[in-house]
C-alpha atoms as a PDB file:
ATOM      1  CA  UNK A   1       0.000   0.000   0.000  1.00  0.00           C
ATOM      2  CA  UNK A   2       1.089   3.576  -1.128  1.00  0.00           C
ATOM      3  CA  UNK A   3       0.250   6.607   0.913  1.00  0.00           C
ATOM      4  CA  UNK A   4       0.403   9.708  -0.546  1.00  0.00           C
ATOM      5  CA  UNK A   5       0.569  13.069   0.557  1.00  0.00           C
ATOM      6  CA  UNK A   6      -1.189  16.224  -1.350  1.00  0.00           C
ATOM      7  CA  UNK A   7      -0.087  19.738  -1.933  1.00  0.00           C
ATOM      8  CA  UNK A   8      -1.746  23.073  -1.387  1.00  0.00           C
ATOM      9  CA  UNK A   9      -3.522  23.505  -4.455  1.00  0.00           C
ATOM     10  CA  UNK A  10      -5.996  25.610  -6.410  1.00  0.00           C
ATOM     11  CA  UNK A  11      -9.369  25.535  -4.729  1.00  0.00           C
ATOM     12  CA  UNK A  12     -12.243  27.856  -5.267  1.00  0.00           C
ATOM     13  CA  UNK A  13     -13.770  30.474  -7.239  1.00  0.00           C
ATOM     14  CA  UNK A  14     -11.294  32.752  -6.274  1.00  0.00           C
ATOM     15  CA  UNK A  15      -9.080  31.374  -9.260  1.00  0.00           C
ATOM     16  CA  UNK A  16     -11.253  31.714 -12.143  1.00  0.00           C
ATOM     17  CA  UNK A  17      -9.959  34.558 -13.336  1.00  0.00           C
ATOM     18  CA  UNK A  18      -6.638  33.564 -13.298  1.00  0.00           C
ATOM     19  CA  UNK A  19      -6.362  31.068 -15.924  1.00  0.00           C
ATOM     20  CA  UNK A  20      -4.835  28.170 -14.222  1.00  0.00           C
ATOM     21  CA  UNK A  21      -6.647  24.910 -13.359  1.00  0.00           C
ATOM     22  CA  UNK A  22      -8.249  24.408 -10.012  1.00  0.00           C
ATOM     23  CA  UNK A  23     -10.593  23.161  -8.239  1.00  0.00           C
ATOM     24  CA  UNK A  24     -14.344  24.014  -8.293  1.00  0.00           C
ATOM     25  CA  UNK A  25     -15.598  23.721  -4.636  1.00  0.00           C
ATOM     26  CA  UNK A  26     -13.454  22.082  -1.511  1.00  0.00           C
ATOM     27  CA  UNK A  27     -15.823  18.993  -1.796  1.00  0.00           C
ATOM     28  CA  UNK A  28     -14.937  19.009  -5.020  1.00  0.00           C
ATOM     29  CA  UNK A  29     -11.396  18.647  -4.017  1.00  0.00           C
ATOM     30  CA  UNK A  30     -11.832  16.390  -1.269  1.00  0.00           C
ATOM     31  CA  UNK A  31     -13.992  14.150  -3.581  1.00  0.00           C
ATOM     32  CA  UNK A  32     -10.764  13.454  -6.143  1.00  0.00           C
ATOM     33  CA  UNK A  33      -8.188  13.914  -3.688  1.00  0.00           C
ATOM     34  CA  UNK A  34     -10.123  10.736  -2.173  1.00  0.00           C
ATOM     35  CA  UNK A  35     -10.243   9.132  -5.571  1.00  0.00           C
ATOM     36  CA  UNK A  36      -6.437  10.004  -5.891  1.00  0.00           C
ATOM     37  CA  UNK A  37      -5.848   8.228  -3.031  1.00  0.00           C
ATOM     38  CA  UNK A  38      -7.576   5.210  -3.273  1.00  0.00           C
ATOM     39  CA  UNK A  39      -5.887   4.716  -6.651  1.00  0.00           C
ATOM     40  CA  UNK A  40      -2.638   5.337  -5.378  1.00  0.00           C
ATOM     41  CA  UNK A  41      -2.490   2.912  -2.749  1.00  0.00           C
ATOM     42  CA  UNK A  42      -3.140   0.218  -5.462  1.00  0.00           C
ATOM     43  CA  UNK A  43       0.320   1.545  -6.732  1.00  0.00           C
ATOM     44  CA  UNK A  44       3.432  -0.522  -6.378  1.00  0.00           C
ATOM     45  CA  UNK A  45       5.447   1.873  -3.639  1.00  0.00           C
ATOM     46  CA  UNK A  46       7.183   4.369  -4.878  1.00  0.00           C
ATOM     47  CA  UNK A  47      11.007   5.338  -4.131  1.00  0.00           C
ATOM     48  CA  UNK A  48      10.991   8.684  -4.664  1.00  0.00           C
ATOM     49  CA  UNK A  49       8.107  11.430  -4.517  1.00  0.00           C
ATOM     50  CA  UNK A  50       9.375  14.696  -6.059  1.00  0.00           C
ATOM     51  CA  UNK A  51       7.638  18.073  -6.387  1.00  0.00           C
ATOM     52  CA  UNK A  52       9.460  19.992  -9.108  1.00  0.00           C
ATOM     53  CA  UNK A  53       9.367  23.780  -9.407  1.00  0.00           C
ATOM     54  CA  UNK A  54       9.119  25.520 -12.834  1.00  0.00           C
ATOM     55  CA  UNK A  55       8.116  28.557 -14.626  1.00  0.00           C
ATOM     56  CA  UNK A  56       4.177  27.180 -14.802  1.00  0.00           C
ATOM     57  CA  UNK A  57       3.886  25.652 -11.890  1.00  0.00           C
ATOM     58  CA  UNK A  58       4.966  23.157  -9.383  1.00  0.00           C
ATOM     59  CA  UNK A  59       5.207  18.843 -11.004  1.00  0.00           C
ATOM     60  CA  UNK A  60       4.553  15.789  -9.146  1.00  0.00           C
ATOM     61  CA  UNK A  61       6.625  13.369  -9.558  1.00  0.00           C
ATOM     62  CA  UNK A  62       7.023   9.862  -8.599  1.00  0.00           C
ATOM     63  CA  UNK A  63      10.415   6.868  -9.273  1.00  0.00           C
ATOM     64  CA  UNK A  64       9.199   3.478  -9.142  1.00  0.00           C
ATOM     65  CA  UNK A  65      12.026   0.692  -9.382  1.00  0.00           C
ATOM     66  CA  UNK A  66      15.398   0.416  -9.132  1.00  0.00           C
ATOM     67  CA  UNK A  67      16.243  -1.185 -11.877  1.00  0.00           C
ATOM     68  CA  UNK A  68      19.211   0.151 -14.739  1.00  0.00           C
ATOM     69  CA  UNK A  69      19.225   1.646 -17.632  1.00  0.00           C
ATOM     70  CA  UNK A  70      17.036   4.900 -19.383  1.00  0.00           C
ATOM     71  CA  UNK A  71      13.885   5.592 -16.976  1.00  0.00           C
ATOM     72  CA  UNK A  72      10.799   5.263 -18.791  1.00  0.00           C
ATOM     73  CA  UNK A  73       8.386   8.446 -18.486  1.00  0.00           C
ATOM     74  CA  UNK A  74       4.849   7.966 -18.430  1.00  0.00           C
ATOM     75  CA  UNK A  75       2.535  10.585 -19.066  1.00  0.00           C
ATOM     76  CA  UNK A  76      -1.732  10.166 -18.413  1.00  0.00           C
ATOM     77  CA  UNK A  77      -4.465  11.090 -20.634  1.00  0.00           C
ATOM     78  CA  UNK A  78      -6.867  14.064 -19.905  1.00  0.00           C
ATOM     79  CA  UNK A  79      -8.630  14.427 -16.253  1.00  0.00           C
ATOM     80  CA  UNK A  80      -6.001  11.661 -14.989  1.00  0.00           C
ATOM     81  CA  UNK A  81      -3.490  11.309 -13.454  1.00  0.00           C
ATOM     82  CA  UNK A  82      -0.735   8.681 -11.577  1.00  0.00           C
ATOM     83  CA  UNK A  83      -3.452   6.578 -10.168  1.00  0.00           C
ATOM     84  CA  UNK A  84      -4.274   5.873 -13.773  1.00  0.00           C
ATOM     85  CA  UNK A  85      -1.490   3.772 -14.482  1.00  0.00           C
ATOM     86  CA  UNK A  86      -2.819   0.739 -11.649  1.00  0.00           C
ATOM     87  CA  UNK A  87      -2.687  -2.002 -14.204  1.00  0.00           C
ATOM     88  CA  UNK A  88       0.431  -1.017 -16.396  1.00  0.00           C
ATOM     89  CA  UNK A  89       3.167  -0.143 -13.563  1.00  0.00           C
ATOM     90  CA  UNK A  90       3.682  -3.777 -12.453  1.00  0.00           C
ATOM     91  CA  UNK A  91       4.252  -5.449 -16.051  1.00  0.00           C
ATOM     92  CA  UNK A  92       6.647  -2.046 -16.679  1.00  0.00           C
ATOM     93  CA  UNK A  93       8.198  -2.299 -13.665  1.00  0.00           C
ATOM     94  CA  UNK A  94       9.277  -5.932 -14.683  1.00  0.00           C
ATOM     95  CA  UNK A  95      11.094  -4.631 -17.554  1.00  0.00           C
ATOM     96  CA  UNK A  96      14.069  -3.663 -14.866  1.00  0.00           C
ATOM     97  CA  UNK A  97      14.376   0.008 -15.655  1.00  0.00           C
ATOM     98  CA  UNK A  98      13.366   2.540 -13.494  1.00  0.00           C
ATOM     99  CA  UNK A  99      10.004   3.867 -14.046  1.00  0.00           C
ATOM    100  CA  UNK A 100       8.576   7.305 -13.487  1.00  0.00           C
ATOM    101  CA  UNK A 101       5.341   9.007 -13.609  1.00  0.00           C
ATOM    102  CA  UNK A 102       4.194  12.732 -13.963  1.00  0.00           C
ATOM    103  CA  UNK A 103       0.943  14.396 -13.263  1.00  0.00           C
ATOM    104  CA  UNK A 104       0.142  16.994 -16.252  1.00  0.00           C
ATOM    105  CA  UNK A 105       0.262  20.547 -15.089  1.00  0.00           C
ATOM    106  CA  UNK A 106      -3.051  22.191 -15.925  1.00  0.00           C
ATOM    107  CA  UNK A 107      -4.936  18.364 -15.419  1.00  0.00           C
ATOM    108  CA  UNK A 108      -6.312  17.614 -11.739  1.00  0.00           C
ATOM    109  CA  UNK A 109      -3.735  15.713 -10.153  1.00  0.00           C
ATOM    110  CA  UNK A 110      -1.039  16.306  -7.378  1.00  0.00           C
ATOM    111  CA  UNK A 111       0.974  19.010  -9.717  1.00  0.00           C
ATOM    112  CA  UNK A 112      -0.274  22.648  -9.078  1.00  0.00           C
ATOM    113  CA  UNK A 113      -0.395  25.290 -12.073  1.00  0.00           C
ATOM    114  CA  UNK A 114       0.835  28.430 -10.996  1.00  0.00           C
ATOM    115  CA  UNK A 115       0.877  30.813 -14.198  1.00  0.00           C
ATOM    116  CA  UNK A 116      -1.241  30.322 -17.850  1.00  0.00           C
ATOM    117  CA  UNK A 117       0.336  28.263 -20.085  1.00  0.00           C
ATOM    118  CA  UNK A 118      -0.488  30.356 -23.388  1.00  0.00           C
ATOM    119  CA  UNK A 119       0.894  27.188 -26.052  1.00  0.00           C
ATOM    120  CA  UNK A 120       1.923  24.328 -27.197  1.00  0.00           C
ATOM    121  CA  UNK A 121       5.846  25.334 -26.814  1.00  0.00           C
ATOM    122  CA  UNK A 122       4.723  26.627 -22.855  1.00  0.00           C
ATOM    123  CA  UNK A 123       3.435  23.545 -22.218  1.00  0.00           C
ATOM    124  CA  UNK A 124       6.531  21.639 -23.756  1.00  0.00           C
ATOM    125  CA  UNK A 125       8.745  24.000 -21.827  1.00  0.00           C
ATOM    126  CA  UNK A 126       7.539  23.041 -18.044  1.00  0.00           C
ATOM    127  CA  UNK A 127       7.597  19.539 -18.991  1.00  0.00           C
ATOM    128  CA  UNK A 128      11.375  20.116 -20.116  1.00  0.00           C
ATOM    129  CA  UNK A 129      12.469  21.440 -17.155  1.00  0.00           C
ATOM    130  CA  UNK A 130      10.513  19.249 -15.138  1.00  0.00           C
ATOM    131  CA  UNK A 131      12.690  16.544 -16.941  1.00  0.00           C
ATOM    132  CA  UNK A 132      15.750  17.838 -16.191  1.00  0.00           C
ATOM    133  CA  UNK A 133      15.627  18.218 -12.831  1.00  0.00           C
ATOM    134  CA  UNK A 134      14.805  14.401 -12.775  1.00  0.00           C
ATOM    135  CA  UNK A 135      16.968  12.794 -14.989  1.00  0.00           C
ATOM    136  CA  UNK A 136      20.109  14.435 -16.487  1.00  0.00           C
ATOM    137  CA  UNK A 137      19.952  12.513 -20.068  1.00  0.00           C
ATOM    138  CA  UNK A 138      17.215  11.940 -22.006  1.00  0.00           C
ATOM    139  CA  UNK A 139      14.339   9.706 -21.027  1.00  0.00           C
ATOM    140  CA  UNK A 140      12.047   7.373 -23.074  1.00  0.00           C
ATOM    141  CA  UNK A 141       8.237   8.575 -23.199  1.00  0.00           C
ATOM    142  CA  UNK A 142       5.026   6.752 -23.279  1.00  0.00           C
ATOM    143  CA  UNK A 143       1.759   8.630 -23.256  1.00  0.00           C
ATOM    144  CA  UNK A 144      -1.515   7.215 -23.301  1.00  0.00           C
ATOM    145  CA  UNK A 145      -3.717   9.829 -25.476  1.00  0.00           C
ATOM    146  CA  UNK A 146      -3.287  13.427 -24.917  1.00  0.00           C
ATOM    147  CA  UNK A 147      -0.280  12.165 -22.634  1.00  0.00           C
ATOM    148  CA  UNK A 148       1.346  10.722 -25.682  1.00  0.00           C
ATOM    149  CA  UNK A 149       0.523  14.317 -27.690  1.00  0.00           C
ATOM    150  CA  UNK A 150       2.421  15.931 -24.822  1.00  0.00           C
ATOM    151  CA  UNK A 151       5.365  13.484 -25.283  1.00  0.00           C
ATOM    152  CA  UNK A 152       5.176  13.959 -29.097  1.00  0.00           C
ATOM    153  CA  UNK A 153       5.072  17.750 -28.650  1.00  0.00           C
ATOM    154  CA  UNK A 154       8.047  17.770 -26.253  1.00  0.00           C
ATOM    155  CA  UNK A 155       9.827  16.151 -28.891  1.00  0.00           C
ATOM    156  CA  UNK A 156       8.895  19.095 -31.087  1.00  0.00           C
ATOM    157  CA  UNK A 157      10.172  21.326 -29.230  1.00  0.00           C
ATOM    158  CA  UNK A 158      12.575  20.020 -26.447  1.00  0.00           C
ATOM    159  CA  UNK A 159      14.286  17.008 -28.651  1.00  0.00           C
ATOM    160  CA  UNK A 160      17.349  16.707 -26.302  1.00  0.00           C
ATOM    161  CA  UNK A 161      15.056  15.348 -23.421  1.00  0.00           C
ATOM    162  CA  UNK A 162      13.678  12.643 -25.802  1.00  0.00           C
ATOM    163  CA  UNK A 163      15.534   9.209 -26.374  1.00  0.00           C
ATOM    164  CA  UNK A 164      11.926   7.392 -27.810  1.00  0.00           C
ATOM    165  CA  UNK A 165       8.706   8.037 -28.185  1.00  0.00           C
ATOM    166  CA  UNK A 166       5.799   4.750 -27.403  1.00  0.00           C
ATOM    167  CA  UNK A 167       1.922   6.637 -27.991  1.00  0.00           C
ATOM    168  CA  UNK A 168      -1.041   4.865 -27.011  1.00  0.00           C
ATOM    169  CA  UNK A 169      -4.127   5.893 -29.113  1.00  0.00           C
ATOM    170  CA  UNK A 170      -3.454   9.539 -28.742  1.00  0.00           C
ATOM    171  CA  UNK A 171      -5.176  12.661 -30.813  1.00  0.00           C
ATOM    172  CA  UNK A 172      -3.589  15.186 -32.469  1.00  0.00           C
ATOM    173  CA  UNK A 173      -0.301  13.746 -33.718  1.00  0.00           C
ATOM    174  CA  UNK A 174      -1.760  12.445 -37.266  1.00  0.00           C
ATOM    175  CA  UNK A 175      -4.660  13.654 -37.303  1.00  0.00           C
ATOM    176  CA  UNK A 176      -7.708  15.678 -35.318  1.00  0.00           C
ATOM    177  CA  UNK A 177     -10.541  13.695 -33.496  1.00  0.00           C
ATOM    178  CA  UNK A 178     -13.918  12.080 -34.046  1.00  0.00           C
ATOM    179  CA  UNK A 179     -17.571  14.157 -33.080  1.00  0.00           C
ATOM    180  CA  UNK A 180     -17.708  11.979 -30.416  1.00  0.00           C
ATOM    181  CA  UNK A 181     -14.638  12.748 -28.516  1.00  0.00           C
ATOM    182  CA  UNK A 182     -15.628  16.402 -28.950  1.00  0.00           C
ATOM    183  CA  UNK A 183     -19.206  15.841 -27.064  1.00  0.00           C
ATOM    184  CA  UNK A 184     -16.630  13.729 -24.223  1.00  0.00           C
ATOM    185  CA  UNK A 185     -14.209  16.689 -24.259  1.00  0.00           C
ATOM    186  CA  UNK A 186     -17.048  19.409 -24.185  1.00  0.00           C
ATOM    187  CA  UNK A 187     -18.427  16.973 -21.058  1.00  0.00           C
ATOM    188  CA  UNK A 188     -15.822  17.126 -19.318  1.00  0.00           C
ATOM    189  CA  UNK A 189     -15.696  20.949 -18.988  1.00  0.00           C
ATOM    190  CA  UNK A 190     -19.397  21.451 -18.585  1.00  0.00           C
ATOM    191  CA  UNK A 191     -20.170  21.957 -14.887  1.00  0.00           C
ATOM    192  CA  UNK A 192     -23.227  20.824 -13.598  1.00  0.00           C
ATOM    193  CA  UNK A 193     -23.828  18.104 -15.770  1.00  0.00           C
ATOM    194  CA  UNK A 194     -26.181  14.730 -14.391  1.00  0.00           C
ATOM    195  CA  UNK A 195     -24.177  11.796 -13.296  1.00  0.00           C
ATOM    196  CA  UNK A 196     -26.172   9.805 -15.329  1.00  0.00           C
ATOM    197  CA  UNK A 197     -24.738  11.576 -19.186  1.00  0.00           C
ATOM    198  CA  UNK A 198     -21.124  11.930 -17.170  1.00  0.00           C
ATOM    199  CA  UNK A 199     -21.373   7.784 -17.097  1.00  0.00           C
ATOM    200  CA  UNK A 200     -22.715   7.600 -20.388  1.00  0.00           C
ATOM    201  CA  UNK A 201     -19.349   9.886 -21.462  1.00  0.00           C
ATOM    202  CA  UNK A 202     -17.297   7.042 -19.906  1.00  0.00           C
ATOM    203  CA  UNK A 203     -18.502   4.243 -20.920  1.00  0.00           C
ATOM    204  CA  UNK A 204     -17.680   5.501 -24.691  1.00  0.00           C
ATOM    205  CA  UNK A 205     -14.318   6.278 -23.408  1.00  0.00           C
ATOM    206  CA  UNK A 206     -14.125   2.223 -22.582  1.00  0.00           C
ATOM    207  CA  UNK A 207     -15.091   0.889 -25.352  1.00  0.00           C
ATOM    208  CA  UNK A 208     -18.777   0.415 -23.840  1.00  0.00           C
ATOM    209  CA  UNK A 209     -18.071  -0.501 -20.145  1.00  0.00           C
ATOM    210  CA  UNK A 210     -21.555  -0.285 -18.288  1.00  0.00           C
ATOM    211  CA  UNK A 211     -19.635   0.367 -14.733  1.00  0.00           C
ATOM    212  CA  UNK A 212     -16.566   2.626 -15.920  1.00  0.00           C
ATOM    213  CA  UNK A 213     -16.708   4.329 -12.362  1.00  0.00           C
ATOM    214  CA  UNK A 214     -16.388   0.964 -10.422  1.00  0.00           C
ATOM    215  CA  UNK A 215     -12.863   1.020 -11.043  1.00  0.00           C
ATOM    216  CA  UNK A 216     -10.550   3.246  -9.583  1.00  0.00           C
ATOM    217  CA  UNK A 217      -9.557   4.711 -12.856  1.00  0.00           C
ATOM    218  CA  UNK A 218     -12.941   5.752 -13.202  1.00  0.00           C
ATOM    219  CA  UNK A 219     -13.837   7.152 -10.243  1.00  0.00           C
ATOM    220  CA  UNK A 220     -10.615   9.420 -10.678  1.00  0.00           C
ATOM    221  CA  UNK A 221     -11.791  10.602 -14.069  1.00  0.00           C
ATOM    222  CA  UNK A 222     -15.250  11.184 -13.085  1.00  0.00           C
ATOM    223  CA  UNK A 223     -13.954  13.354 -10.203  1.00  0.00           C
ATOM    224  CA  UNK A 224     -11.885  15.024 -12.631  1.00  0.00           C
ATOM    225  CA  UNK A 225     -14.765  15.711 -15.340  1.00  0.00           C
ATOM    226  CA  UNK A 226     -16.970  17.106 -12.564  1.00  0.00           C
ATOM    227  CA  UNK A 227     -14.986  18.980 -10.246  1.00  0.00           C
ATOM    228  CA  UNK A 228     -11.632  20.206 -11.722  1.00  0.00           C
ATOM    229  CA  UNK A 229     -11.646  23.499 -13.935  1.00  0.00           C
ATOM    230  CA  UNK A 230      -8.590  23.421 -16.628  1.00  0.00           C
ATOM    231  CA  UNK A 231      -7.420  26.235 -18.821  1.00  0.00           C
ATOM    232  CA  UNK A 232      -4.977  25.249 -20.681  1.00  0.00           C
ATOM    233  CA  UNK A 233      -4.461  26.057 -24.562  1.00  0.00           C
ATOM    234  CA  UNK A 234      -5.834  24.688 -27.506  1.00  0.00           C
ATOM    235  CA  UNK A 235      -4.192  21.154 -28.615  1.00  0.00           C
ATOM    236  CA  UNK A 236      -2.963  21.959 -31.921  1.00  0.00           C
ATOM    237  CA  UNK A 237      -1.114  18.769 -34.539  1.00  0.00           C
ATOM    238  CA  UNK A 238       2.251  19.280 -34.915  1.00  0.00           C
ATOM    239  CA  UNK A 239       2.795  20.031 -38.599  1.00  0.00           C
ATOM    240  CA  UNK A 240       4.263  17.508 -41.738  1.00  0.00           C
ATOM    241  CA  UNK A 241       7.360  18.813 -40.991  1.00  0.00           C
ATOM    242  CA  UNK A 242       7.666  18.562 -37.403  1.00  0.00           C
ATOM    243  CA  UNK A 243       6.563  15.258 -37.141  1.00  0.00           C
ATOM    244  CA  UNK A 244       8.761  14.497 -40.190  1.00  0.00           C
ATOM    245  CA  UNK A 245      11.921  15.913 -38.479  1.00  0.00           C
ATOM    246  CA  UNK A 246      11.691  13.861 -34.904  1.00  0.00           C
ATOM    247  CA  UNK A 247      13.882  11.729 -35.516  1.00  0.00           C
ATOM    248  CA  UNK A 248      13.693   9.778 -32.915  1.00  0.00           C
ATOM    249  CA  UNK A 249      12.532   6.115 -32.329  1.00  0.00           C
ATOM    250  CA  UNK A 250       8.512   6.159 -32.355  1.00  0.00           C
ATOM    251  CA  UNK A 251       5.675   3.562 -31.874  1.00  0.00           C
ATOM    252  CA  UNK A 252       2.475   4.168 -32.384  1.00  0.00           C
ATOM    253  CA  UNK A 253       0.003   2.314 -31.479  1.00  0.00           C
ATOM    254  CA  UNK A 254      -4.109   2.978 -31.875  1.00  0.00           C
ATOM    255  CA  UNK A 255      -7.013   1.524 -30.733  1.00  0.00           C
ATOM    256  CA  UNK A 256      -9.675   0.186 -33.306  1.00  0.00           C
ATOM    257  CA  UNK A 257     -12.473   0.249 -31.227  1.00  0.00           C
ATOM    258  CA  UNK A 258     -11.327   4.017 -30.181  1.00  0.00           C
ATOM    259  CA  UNK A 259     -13.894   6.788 -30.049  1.00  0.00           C
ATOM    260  CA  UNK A 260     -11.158   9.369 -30.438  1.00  0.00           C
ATOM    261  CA  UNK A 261     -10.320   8.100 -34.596  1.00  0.00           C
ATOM    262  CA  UNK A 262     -10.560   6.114 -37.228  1.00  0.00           C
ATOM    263  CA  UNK A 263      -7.719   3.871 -36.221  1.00  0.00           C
ATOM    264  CA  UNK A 264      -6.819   2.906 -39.888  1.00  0.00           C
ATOM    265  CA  UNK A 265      -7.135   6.056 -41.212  1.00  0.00           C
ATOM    266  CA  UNK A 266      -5.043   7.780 -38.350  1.00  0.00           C
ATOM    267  CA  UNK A 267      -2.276   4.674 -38.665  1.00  0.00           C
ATOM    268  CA  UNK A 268      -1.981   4.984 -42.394  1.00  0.00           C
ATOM    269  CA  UNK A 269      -1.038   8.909 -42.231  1.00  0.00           C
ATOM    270  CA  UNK A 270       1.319   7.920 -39.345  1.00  0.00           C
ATOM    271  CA  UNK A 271       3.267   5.354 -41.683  1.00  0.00           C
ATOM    272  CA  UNK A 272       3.373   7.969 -44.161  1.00  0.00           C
ATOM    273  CA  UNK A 273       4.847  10.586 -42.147  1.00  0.00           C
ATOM    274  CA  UNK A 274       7.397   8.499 -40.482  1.00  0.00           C
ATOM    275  CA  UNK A 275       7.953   5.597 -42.528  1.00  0.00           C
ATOM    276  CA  UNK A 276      10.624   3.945 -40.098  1.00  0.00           C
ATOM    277  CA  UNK A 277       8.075   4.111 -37.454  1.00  0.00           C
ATOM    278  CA  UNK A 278       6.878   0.948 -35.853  1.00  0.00           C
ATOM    279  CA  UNK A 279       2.773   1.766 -36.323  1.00  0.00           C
ATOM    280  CA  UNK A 280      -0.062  -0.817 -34.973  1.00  0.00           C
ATOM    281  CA  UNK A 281      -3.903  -0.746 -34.955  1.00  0.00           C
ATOM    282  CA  UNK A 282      -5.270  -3.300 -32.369  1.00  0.00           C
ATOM    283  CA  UNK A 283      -8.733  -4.565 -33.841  1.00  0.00           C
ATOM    284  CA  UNK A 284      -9.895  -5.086 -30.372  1.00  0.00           C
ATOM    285  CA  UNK A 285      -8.897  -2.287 -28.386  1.00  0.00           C
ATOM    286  CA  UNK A 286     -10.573   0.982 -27.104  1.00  0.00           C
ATOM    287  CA  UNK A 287      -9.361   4.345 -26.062  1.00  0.00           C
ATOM    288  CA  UNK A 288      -8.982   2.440 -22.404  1.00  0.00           C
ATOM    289  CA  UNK A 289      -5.919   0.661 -24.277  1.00  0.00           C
ATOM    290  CA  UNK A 290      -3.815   0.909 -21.583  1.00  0.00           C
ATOM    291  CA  UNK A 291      -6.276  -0.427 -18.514  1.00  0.00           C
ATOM    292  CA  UNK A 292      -7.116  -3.487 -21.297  1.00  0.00           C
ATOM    293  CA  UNK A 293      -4.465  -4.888 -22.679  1.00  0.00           C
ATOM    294  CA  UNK A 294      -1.734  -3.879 -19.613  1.00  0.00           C
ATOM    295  CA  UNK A 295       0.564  -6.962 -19.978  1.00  0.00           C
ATOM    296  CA  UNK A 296       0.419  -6.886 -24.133  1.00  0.00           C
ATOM    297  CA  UNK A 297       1.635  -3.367 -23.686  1.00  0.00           C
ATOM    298  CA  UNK A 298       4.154  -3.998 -21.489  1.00  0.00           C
ATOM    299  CA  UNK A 299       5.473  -6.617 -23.563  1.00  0.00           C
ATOM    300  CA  UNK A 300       5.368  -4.761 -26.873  1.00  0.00           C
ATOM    301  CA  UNK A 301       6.951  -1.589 -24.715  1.00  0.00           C
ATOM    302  CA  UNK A 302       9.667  -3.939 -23.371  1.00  0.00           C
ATOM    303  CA  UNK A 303      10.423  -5.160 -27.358  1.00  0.00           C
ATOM    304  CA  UNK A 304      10.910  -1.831 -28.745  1.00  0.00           C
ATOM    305  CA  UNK A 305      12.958  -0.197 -25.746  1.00  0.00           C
ATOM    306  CA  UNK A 306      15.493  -3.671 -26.155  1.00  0.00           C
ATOM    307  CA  UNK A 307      15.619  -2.350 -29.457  1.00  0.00           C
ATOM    308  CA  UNK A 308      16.888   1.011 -28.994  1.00  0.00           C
ATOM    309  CA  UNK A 309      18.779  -0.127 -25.891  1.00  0.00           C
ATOM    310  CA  UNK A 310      19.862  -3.269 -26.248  1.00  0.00           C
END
């Protein structure tokens, strides 16, 4: 069990002028700081817990492992955080590398915003010097949707920090996102809304789950939905020639049951635009990739890393 403390954070209507995310209400708070916490004592224990100051804000960070080699950096989707990665730490941790995890700045979570993040190369920037502080070299990245967007845009703009790049079904690298995942987006920002259409929003982000909430994953993003106010810029694709100029070791891989793309569609533009790429659709998959197929994507992860690393 994994105990874990939280920070002062944003609470109140006091911040919504000031363009940083926060909380709506202190029950609000309380209610996903719970959430948080239940999640995180399903966590493996952590050796480290580091709070990171930068420019935007102060990062939570946490080192799991103690194993050699290039840490692995994983980064959470939208409305999540740590907590979300339950079922994928112990099959990552088995690859015998250390392991760390980062809650987004902006996204409810343990890390505190501080200032507006006014773009993509802002939001690149804290995540850079967040980096740095933890690891002097560069790290590998996998980000499970908008997480892997931020890893793919740090690579953009910050390609020193980068040693690979592993996405999991994530919008707005090759291409925008379904009408679908716009009602879930504009859902998740709407306060007010009845518990009843905020379980209807998850169960299309699971691929159809009746009881998304029952697990701790979606309790937290439930919480998050409902009671967390984020302001952070609008996600823009990185352009043909960004994404042709990475350069660095990439895989891709989508969900075909995902409400976010057309999976086939979205893989053949990714082939196209880096053709040494390793690119997968799995048929069965939805944008929950990573809490349903954990040990698959801890194997295929632990493949492609031996391949860069050795």
């Amino acid at each position: 069990m994994s105990i874990v403390e939280f920070p002062e954070h944003n609470v109140g209507p006091k911040w919504k002028g000031e363009r940083v995310g926060y909380f709506r209400d202190a029950a609000g708070y309380a209610r996903y700081r719970d959430a948080y916490r239940a999640g995180f004592e399903l966590l493996p224990a952590p050796k480290e817990t580091v709070d990171v100051p930068t420019d935007r804000g102060t990062v939570r960070a946490y080192r799991f492992g103690s194993g050699s080699g290039t840490p692995l950096v994983l980064l959470p989707g939208r409305q999540s955080a740590t907590p979300l990665w339950v079922s994928n730490l112990p099959g990552l941790l088995a690859l015998g590398r250390p392991v760390i995890t980062i809650d987004l700045l902006g996204e409810p979570g343990a890390s505190v915003q501080s200032a507006p993040i006014a773009d993509g190369r802002e939001q690149a920037d804290w995540l850079a010097a967040a980096l740095l502080a933890l690891e002097p070299g560069p790290v590998h990245l996998l980000g499970v949707s908008i997480g892997g967007w931020s890893a793919v845009n740090l690579a953009v703009h910050h390609p020193d920090r980068v040693a690979s790049l592993a996405i999991l079904d994530s919008p707005f690298v090759f291409g925008g996102v379904s009408p679908k995942m716009i009602v879930v987006s504009l859902g998740s920002v709407l306060p007010g809304m009845p518990e009843s259409w905020r379980d209807t929003l998850l169960s299309w982000i699971s691929g159809g789950a009746r009881t998304p909430r029952d697990s701790p994953e979606g309790r937290l993003i439930a919480s998050g939905m409902r009671d967390f106010a984020a302001f952070l810029p609008m996600t823009k694709k990185p352009d043909r020639q960004q994404l042709s100029a990475l350069g660095k070791p990439f895989l891709g891989i989508f969900a075909g049951r995902s409400i976010v793309h057309r999976a086939n569609r979205i893989a053949a533009r990714a082939r196209k635009l880096l053709p040494a790429a390793r690119i997968e659709v799995w048929p069965e998959a939805s944008h929950a990739i990573n809490g349903e197929f954990p040990d698959r994507i801890a194997t295929r992860v632990g493949e492609f890393l031996t391949e860069i690393d050795g």
